[in-house]
C-alpha atoms as a PDB file:
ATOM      1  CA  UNK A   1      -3.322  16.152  20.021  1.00  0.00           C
ATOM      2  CA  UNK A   2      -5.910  16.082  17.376  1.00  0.00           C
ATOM      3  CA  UNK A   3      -7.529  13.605  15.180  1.00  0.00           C
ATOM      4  CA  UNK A   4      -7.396  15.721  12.318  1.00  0.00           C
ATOM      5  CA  UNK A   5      -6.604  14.826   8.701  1.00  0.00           C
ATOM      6  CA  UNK A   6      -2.726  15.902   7.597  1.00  0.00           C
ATOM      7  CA  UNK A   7      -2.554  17.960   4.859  1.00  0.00           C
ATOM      8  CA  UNK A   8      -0.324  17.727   2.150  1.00  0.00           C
ATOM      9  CA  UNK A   9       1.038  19.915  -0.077  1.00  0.00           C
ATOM     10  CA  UNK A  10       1.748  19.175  -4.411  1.00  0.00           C
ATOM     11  CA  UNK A  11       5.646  17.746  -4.015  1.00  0.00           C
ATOM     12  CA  UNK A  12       5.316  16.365  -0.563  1.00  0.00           C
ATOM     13  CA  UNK A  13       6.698  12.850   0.452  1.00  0.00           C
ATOM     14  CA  UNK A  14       4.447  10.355   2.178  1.00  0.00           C
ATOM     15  CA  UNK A  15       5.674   6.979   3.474  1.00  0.00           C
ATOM     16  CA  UNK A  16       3.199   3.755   2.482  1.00  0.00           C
ATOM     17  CA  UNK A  17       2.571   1.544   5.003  1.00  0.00           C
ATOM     18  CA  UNK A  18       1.194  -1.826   3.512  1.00  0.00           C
ATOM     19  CA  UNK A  19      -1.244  -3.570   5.717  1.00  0.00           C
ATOM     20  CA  UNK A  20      -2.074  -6.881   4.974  1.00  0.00           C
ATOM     21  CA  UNK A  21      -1.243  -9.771   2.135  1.00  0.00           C
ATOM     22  CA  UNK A  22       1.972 -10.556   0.308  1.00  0.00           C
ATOM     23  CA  UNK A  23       3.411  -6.625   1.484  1.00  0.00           C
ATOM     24  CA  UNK A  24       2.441  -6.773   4.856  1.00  0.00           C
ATOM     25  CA  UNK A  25       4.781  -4.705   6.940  1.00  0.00           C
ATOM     26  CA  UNK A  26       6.335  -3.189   4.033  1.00  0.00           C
ATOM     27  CA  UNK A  27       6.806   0.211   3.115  1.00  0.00           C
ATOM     28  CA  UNK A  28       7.616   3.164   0.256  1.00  0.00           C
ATOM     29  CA  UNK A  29       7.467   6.726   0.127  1.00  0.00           C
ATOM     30  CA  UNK A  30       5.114   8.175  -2.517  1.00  0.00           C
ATOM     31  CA  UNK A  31       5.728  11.820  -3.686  1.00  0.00           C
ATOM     32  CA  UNK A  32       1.609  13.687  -3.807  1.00  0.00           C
ATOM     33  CA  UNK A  33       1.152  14.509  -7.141  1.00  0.00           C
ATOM     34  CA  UNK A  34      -1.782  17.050  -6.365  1.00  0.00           C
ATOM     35  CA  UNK A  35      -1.703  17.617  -2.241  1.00  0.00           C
ATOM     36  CA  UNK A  36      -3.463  14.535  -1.632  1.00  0.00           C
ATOM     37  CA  UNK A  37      -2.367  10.697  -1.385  1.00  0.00           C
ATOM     38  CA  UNK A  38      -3.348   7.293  -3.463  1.00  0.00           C
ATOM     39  CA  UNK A  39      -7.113   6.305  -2.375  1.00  0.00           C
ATOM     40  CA  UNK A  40      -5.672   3.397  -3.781  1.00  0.00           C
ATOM     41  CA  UNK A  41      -2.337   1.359  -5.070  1.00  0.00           C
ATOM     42  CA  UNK A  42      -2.173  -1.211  -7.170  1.00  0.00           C
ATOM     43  CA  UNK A  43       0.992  -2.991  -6.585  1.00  0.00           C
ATOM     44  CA  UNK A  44       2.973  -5.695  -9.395  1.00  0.00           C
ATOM     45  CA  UNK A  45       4.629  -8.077  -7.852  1.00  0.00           C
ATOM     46  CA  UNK A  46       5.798 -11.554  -9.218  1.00  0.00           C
ATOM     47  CA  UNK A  47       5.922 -15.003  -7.424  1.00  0.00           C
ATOM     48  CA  UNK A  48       7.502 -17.900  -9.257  1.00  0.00           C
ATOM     49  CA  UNK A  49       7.869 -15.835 -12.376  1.00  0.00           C
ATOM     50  CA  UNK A  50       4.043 -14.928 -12.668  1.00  0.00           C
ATOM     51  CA  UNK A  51       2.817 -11.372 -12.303  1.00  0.00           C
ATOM     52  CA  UNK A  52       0.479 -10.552 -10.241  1.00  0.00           C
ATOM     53  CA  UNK A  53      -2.064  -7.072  -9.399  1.00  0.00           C
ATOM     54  CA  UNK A  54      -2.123  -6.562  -5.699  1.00  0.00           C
ATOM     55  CA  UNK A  55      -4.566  -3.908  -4.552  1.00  0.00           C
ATOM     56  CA  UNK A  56      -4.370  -1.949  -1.554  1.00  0.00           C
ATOM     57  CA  UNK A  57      -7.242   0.244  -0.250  1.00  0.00           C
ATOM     58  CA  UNK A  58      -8.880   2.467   2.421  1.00  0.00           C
ATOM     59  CA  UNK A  59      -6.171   4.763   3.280  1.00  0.00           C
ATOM     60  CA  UNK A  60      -5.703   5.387   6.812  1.00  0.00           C
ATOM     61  CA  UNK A  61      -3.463   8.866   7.100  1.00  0.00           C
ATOM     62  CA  UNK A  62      -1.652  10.039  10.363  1.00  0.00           C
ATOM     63  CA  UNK A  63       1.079  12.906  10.744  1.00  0.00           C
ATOM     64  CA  UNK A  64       3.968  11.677  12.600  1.00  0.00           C
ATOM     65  CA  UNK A  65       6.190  14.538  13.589  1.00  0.00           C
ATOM     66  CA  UNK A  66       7.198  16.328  10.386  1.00  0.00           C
ATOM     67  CA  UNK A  67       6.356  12.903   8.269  1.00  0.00           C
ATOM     68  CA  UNK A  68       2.610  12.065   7.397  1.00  0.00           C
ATOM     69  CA  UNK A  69       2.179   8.101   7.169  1.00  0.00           C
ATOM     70  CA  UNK A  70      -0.341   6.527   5.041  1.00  0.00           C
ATOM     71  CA  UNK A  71      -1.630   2.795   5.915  1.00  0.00           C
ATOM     72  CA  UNK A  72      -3.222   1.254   3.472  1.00  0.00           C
ATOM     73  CA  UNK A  73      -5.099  -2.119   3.634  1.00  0.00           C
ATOM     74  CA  UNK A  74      -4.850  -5.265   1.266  1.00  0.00           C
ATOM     75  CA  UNK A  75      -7.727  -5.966  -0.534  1.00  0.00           C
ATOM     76  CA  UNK A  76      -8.070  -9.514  -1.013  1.00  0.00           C
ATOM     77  CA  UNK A  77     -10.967  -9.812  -3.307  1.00  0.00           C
ATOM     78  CA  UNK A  78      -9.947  -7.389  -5.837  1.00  0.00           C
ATOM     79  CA  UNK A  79      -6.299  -8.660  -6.036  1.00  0.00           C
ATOM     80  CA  UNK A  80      -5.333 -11.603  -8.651  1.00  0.00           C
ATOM     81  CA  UNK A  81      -5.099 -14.523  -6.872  1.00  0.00           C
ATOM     82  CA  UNK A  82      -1.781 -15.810  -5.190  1.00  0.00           C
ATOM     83  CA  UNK A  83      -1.405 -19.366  -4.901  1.00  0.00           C
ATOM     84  CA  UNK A  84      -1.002 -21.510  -1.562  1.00  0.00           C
ATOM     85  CA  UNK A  85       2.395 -21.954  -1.034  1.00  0.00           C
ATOM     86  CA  UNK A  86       2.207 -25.911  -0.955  1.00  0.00           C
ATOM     87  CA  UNK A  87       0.190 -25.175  -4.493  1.00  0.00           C
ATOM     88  CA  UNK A  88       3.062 -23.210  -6.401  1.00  0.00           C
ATOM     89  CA  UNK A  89       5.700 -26.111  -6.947  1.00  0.00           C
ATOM     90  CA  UNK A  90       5.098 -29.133  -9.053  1.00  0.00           C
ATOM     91  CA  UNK A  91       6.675 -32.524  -7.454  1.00  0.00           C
END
């Protein structure tokens, strides 16, 4: 086994692994666009009706069997702010 970097090829499927914040433990397969993955995804997502920029950074990339896995981690400081949950209801 090596620690080599997977390669991929223009077309190839990926599968996101988000590390971290609101998408912890989620994940999504990305299609390269130019044999290479995202150095960095910005994801929308919207809590209580509000949209909000998360960003994800410092891809980690690993081949798995026939399946290279990306894990990406969330990066708090450059993401909008998400309210506290005890913050986001008005009583």
């Amino acid at each position: 086994m090596t620690d080599a970097t997977p390669e991929l090829s223009r077309g190839d499927q990926y599968v996101v692994f988000y590390d971290g914040g609101p998408y912890d433990g989620q994940t999504d397969i990305r299609i390269s666009t130019d044999g290479t993955w995202e150095t960095q995804i910005t994801v929308i997502a919207a809590f209580d009706g509000k949209e909000t920029q998360l960003d994800y950074i410092s891809p980690v990339a690993k081949r798995v069997g026939d399946q290279v896995q990306v894990h990406y981690r969330w990066d708090s400081k450059d993401s909008d702010p998400i309210e506290a949950v005890e913050e986001r209801y008005d009583n």
